[in-house]
ModelCIF file with pLDDT and N, C-alpha, C, O atoms, coordinates in Angstrom:
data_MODEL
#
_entry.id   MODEL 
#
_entity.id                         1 
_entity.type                       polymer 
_entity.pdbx_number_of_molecules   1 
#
_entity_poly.entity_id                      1 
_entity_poly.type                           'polypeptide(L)' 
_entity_poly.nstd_linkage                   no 
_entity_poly.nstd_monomer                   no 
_entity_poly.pdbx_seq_one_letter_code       
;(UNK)(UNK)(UNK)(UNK)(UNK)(UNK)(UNK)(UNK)(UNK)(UNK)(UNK)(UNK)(UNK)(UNK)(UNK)(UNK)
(UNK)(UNK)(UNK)(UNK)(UNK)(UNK)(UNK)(UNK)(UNK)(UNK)(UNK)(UNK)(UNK)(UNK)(UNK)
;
_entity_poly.pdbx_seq_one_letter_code_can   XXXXXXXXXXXXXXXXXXXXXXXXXXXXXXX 
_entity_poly.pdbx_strand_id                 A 
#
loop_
_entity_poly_seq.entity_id 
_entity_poly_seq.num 
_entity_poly_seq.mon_id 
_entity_poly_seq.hetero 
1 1  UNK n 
1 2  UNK n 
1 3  UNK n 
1 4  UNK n 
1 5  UNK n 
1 6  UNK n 
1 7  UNK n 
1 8  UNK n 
1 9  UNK n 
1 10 UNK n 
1 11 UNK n 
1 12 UNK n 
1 13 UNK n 
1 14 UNK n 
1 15 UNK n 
1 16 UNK n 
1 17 UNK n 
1 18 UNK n 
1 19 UNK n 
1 20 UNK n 
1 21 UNK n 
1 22 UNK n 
1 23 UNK n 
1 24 UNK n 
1 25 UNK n 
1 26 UNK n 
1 27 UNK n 
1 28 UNK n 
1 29 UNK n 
1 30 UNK n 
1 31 UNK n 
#
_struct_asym.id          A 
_struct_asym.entity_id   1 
#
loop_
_ma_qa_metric.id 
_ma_qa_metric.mode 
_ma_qa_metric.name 
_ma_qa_metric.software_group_id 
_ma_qa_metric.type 
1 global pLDDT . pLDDT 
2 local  pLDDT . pLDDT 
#
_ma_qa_metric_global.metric_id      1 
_ma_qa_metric_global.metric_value   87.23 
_ma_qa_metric_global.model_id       1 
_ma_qa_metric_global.ordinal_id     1 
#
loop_
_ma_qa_metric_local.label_asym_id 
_ma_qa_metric_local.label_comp_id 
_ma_qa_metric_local.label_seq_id 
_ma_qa_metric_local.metric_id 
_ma_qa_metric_local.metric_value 
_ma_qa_metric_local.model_id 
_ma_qa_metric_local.ordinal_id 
A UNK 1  2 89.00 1 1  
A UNK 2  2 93.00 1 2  
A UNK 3  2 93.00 1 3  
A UNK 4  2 93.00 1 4  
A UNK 5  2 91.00 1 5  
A UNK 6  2 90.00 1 6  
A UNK 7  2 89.00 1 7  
A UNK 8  2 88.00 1 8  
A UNK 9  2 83.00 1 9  
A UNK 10 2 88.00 1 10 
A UNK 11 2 91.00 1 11 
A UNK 12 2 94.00 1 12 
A UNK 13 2 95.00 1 13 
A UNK 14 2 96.00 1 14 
A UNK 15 2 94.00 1 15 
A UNK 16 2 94.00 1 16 
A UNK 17 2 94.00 1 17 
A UNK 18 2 95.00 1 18 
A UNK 19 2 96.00 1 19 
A UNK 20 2 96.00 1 20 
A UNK 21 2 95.00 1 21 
A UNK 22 2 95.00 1 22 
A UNK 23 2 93.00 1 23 
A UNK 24 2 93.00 1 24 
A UNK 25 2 94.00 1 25 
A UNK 26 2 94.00 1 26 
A UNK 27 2 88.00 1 27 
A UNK 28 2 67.00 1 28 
A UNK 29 2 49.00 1 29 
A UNK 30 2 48.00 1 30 
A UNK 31 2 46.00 1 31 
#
loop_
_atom_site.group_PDB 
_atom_site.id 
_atom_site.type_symbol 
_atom_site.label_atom_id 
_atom_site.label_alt_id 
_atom_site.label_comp_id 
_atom_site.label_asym_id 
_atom_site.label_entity_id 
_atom_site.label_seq_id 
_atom_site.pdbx_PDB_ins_code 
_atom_site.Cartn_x 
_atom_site.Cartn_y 
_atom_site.Cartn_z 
_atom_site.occupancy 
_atom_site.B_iso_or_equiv 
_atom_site.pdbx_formal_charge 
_atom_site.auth_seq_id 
_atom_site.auth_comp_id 
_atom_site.auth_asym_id 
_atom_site.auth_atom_id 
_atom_site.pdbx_PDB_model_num 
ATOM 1   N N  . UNK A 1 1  ? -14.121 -16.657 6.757  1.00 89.00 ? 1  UNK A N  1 
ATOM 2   C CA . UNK A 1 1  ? -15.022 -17.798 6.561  1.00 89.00 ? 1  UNK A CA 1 
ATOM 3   C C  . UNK A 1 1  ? -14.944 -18.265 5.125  1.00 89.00 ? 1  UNK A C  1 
ATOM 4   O O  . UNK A 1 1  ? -14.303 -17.496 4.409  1.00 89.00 ? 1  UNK A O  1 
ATOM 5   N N  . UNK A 1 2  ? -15.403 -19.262 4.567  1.00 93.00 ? 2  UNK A N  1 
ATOM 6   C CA . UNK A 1 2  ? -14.853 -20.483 5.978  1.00 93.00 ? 2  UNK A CA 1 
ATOM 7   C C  . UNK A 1 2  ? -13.223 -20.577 6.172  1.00 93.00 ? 2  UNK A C  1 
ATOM 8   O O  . UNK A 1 2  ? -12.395 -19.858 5.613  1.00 93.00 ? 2  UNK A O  1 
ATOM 9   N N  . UNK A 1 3  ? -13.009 -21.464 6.945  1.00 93.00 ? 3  UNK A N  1 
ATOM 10  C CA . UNK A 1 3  ? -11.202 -21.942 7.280  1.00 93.00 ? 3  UNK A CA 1 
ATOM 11  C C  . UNK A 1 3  ? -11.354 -23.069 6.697  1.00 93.00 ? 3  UNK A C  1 
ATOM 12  O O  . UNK A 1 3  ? -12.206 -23.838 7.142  1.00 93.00 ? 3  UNK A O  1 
ATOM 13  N N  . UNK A 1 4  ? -10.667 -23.389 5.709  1.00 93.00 ? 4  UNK A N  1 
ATOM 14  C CA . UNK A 1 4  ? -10.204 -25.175 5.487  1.00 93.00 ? 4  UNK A CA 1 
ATOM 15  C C  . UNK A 1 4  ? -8.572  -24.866 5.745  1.00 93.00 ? 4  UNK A C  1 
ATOM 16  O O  . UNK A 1 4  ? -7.891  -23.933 5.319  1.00 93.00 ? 4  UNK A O  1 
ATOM 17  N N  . UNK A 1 5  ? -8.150  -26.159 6.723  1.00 91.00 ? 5  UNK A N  1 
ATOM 18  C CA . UNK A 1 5  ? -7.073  -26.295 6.735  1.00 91.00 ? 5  UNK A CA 1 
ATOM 19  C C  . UNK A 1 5  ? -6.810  -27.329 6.098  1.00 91.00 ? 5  UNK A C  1 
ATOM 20  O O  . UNK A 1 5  ? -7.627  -28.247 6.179  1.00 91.00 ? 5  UNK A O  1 
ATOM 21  N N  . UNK A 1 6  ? -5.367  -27.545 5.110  1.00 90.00 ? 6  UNK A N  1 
ATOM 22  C CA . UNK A 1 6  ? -4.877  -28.379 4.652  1.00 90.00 ? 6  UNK A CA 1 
ATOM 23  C C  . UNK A 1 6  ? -3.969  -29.519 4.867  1.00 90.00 ? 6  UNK A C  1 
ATOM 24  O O  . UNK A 1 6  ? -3.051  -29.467 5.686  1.00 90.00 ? 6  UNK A O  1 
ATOM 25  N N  . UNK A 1 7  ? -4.187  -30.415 4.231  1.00 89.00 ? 7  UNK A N  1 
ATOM 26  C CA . UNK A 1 7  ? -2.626  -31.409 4.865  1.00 89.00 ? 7  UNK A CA 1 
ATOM 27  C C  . UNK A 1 7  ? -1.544  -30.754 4.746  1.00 89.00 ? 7  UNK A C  1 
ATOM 28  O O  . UNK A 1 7  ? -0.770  -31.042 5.659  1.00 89.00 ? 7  UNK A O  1 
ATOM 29  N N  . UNK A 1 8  ? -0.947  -29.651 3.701  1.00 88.00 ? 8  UNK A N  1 
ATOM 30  C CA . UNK A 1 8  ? 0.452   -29.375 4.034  1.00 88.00 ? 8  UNK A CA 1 
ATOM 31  C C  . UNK A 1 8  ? 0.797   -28.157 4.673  1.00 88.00 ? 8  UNK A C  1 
ATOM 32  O O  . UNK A 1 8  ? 1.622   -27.311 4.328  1.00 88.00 ? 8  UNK A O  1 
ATOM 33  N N  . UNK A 1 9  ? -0.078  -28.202 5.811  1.00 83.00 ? 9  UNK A N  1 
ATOM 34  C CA . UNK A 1 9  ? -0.134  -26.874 6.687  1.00 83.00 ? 9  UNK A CA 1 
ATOM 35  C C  . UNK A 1 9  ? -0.545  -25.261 6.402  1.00 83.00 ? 9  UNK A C  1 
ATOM 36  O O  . UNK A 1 9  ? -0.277  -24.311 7.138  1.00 83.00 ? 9  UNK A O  1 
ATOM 37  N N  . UNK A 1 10 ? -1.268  -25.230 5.130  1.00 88.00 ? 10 UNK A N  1 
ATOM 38  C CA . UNK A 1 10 ? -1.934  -24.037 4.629  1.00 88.00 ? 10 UNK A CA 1 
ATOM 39  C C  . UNK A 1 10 ? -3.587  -23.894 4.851  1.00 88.00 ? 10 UNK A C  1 
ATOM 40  O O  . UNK A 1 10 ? -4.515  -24.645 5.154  1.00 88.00 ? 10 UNK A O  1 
ATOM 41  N N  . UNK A 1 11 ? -3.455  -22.892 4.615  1.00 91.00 ? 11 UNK A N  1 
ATOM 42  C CA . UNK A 1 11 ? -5.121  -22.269 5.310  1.00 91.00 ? 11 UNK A CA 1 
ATOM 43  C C  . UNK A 1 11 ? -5.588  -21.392 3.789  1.00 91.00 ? 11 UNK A C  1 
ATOM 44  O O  . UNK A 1 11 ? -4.904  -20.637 3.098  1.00 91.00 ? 11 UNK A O  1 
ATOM 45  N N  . UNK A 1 12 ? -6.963  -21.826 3.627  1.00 94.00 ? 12 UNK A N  1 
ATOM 46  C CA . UNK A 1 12 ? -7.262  -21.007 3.041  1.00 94.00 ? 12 UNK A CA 1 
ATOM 47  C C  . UNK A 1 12 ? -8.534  -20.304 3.383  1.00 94.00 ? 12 UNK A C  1 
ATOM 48  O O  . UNK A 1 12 ? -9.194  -21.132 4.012  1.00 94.00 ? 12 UNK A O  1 
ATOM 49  N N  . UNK A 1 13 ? -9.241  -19.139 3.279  1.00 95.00 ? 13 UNK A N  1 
ATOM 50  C CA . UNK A 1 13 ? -10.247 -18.611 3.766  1.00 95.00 ? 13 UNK A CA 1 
ATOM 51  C C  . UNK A 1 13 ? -10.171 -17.551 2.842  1.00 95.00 ? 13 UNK A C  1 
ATOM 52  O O  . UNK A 1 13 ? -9.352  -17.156 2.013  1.00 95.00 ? 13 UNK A O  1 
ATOM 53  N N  . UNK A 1 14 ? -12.100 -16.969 3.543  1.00 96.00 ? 14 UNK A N  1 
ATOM 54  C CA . UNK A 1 14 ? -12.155 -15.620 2.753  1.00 96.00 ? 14 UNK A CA 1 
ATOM 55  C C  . UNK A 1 14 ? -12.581 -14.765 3.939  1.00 96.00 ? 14 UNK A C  1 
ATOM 56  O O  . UNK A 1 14 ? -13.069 -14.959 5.052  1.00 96.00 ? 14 UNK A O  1 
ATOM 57  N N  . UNK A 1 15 ? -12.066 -13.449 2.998  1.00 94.00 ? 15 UNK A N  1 
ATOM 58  C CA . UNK A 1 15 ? -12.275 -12.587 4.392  1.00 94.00 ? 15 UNK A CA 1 
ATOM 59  C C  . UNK A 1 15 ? -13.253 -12.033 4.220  1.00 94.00 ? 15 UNK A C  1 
ATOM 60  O O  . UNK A 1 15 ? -13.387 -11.850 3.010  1.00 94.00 ? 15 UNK A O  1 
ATOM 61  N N  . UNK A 1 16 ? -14.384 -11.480 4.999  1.00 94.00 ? 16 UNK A N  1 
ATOM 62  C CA . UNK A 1 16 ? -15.780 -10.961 5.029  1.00 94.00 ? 16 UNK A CA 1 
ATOM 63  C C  . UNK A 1 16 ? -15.542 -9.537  5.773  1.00 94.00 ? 16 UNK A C  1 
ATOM 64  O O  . UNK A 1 16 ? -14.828 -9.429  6.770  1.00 94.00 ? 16 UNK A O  1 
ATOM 65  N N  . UNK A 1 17 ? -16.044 -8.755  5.329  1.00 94.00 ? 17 UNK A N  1 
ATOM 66  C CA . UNK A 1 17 ? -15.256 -7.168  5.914  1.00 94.00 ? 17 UNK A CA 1 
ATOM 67  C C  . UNK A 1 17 ? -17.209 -6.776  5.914  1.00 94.00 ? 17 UNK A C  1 
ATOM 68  O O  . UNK A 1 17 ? -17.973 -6.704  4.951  1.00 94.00 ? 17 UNK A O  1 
ATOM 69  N N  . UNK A 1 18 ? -17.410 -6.646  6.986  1.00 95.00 ? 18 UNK A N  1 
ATOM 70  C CA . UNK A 1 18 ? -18.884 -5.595  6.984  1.00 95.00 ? 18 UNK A CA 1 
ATOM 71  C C  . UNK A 1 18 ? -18.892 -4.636  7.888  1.00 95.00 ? 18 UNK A C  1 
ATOM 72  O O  . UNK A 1 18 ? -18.166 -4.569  8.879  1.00 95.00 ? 18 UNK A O  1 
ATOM 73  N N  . UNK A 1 19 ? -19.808 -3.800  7.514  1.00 96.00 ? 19 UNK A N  1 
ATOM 74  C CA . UNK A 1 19 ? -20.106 -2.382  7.930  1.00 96.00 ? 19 UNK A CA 1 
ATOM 75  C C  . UNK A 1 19 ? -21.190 -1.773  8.460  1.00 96.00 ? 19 UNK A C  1 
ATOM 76  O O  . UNK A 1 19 ? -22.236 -1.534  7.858  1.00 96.00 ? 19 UNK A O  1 
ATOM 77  N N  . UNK A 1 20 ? -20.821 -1.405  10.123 1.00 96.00 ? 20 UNK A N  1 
ATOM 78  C CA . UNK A 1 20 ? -21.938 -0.754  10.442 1.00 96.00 ? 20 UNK A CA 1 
ATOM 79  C C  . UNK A 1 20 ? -21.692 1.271   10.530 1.00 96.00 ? 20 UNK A C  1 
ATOM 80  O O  . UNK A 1 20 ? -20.775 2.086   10.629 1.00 96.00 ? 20 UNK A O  1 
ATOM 81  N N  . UNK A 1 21 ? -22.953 1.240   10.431 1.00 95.00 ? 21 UNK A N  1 
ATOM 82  C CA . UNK A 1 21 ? -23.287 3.030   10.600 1.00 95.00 ? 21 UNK A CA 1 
ATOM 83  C C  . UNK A 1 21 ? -23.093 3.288   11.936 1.00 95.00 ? 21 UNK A C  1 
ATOM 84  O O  . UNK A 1 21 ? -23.702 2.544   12.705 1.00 95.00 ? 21 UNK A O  1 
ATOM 85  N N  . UNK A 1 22 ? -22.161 4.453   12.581 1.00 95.00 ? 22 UNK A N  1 
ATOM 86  C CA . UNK A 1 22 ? -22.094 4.481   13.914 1.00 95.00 ? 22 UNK A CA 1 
ATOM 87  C C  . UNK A 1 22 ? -22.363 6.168   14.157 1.00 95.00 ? 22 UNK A C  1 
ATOM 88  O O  . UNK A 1 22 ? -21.549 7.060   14.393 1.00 95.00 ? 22 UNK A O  1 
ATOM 89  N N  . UNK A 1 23 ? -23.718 6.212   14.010 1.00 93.00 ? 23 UNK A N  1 
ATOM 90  C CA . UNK A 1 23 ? -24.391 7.836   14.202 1.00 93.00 ? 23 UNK A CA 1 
ATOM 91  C C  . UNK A 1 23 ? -23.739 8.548   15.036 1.00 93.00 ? 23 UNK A C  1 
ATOM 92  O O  . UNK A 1 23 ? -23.398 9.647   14.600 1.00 93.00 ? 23 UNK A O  1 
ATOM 93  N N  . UNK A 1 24 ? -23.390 8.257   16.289 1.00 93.00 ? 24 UNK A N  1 
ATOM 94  C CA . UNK A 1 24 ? -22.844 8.734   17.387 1.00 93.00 ? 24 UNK A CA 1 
ATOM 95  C C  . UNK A 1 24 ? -21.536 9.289   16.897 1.00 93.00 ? 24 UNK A C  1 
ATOM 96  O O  . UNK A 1 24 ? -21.155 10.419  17.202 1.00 93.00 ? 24 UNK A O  1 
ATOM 97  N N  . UNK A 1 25 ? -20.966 8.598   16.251 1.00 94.00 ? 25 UNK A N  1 
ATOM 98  C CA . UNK A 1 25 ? -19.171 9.105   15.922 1.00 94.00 ? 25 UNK A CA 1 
ATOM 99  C C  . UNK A 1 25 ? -19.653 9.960   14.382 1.00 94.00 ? 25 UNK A C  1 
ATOM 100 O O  . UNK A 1 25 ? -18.821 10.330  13.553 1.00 94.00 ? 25 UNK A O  1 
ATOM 101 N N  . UNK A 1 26 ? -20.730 10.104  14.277 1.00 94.00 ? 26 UNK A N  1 
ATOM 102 C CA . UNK A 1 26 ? -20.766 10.780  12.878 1.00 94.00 ? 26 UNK A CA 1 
ATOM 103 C C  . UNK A 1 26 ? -21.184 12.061  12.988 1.00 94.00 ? 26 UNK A C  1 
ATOM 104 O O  . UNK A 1 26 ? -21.918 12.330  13.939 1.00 94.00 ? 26 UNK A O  1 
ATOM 105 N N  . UNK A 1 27 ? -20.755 13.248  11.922 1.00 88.00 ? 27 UNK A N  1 
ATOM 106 C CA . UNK A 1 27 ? -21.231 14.394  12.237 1.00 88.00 ? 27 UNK A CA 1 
ATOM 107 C C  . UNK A 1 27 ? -22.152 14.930  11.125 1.00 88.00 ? 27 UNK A C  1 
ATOM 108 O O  . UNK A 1 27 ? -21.398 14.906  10.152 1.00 88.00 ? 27 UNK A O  1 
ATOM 109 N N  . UNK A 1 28 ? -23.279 15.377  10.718 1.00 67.00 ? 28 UNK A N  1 
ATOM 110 C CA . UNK A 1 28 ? -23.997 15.845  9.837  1.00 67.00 ? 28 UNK A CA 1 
ATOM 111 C C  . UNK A 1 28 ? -23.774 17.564  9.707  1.00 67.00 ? 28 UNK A C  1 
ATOM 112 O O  . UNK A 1 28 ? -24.484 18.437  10.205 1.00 67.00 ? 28 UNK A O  1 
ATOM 113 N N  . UNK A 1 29 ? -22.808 17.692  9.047  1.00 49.00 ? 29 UNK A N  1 
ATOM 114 C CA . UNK A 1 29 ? -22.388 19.518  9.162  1.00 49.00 ? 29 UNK A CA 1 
ATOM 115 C C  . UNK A 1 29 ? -23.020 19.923  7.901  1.00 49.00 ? 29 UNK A C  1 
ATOM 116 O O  . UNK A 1 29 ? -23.003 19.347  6.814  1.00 49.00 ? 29 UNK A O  1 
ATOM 117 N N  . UNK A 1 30 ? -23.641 21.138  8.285  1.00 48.00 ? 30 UNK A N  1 
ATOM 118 C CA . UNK A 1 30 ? -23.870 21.845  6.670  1.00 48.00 ? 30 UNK A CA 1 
ATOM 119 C C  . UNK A 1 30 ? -23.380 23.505  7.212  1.00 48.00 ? 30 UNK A C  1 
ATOM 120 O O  . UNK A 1 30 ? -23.904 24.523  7.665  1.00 48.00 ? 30 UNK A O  1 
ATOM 121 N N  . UNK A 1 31 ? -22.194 23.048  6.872  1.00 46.00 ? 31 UNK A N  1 
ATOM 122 C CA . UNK A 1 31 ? -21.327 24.493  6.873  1.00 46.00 ? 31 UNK A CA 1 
ATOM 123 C C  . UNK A 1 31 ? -21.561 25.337  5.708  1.00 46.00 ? 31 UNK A C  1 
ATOM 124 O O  . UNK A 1 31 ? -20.981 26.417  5.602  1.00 46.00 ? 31 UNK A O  1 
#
């Protein structure tokens, strides 16, 4: 986000990378 496309066929954008917590796939060890 966003996409602007250009007249000479280029794109520019930004990339947005977010993060969720997924408890289930996580392990809390106290070895």
């Amino acid at each position: 986000v966003p996409i602007v496309f250009g007249a000479n066929g280029t794109v520019k954008f930004r990339e947005r990378k977010t993060m969720f917590f997924v408890p289930e796939l996580s392990v809390f060890s106290d070895k």
